[in-house]
Protein backbone atom coordinates (compact mmCIF):
# COMPACT_ATOMS: atom_id res chain seq x y z
CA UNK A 1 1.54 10.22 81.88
CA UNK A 2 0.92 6.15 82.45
CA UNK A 3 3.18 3.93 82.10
CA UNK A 4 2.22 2.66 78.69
CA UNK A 5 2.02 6.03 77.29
CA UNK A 6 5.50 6.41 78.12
CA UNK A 7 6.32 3.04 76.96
CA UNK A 8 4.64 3.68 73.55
CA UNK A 9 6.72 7.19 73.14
CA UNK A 10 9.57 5.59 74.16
CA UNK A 11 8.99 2.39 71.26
CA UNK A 12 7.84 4.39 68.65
CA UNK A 13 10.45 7.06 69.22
CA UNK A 14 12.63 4.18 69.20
CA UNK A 15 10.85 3.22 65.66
CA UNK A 16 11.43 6.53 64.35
CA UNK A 17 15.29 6.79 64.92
CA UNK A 18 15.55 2.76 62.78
CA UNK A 19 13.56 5.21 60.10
CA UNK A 20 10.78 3.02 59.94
CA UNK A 21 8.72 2.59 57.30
CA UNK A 22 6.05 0.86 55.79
CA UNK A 23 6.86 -2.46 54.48
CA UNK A 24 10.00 -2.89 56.61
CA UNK A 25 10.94 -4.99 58.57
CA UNK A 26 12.55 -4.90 61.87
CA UNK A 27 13.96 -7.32 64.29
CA UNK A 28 12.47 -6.56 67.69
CA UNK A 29 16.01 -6.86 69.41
CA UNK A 30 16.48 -3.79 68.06
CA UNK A 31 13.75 -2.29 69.84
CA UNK A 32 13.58 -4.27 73.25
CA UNK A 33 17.35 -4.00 73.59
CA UNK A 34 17.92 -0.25 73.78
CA UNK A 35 14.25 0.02 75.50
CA UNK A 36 15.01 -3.07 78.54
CA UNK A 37 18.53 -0.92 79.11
CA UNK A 38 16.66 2.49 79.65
CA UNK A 39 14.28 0.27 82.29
CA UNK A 40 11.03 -0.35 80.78
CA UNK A 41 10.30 -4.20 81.45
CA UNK A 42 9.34 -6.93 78.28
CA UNK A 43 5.57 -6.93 79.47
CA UNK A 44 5.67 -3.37 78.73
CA UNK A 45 6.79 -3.52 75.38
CA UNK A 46 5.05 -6.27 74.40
CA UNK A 47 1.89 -4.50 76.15
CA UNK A 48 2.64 -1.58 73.53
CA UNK A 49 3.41 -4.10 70.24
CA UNK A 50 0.30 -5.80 70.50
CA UNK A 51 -1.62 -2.78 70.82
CA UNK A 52 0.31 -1.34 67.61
CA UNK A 53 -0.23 -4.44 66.02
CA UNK A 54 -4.27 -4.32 67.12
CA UNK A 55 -4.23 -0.79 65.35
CA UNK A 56 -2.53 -2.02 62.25
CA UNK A 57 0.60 -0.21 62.59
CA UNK A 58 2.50 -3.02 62.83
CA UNK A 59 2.70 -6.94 62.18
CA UNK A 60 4.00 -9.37 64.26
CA UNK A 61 6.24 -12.18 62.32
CA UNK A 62 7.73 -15.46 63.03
CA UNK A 63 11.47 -14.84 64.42
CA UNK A 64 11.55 -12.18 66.77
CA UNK A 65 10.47 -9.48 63.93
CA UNK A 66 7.71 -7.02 63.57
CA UNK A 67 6.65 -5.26 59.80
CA UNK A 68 5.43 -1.98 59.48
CA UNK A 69 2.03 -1.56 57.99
CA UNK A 70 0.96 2.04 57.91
CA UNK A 71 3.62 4.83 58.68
CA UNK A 72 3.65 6.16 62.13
CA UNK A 73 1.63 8.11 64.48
CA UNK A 74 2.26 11.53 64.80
CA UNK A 75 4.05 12.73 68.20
């Protein structure tokens, strides 16, 4: 498995246990946090946000927060 495979399991598994949904919204702290402590670096995550965000799962917003758009990928 690559690196941003893993990286993407780990976020949206992350995503899944802050029972996100769409419409919400969710400060990325509380995804980078918990994902920076079990070693995967910011330029990972962000790698893995923007390609969320590129397939419409997610939004970007102003102050550190992201919005669901559709619900998520299955496993």
């Amino acid at each position: 498995m690559s690196r941003f495979n893993e990286t993407e399991t780990a976020l949206i598994e992350r995503l899944r246990a802050l029972k996100a949904l769409p419409d919400m919204s969710i400060n990325v702290f509380d995804i980078g946090v918990p994902l920076t402590a079990a070693e995967f670096t910011q330029d990972e995550i962000v790698e893995v946000l923007y390609a969320l965000e590129q397939d419409k799962i997610i939004t970007l917003l102003p102050g550190n927060r992201l919005l669901m758009l559709k619900e998520l990928p299955d496993g």
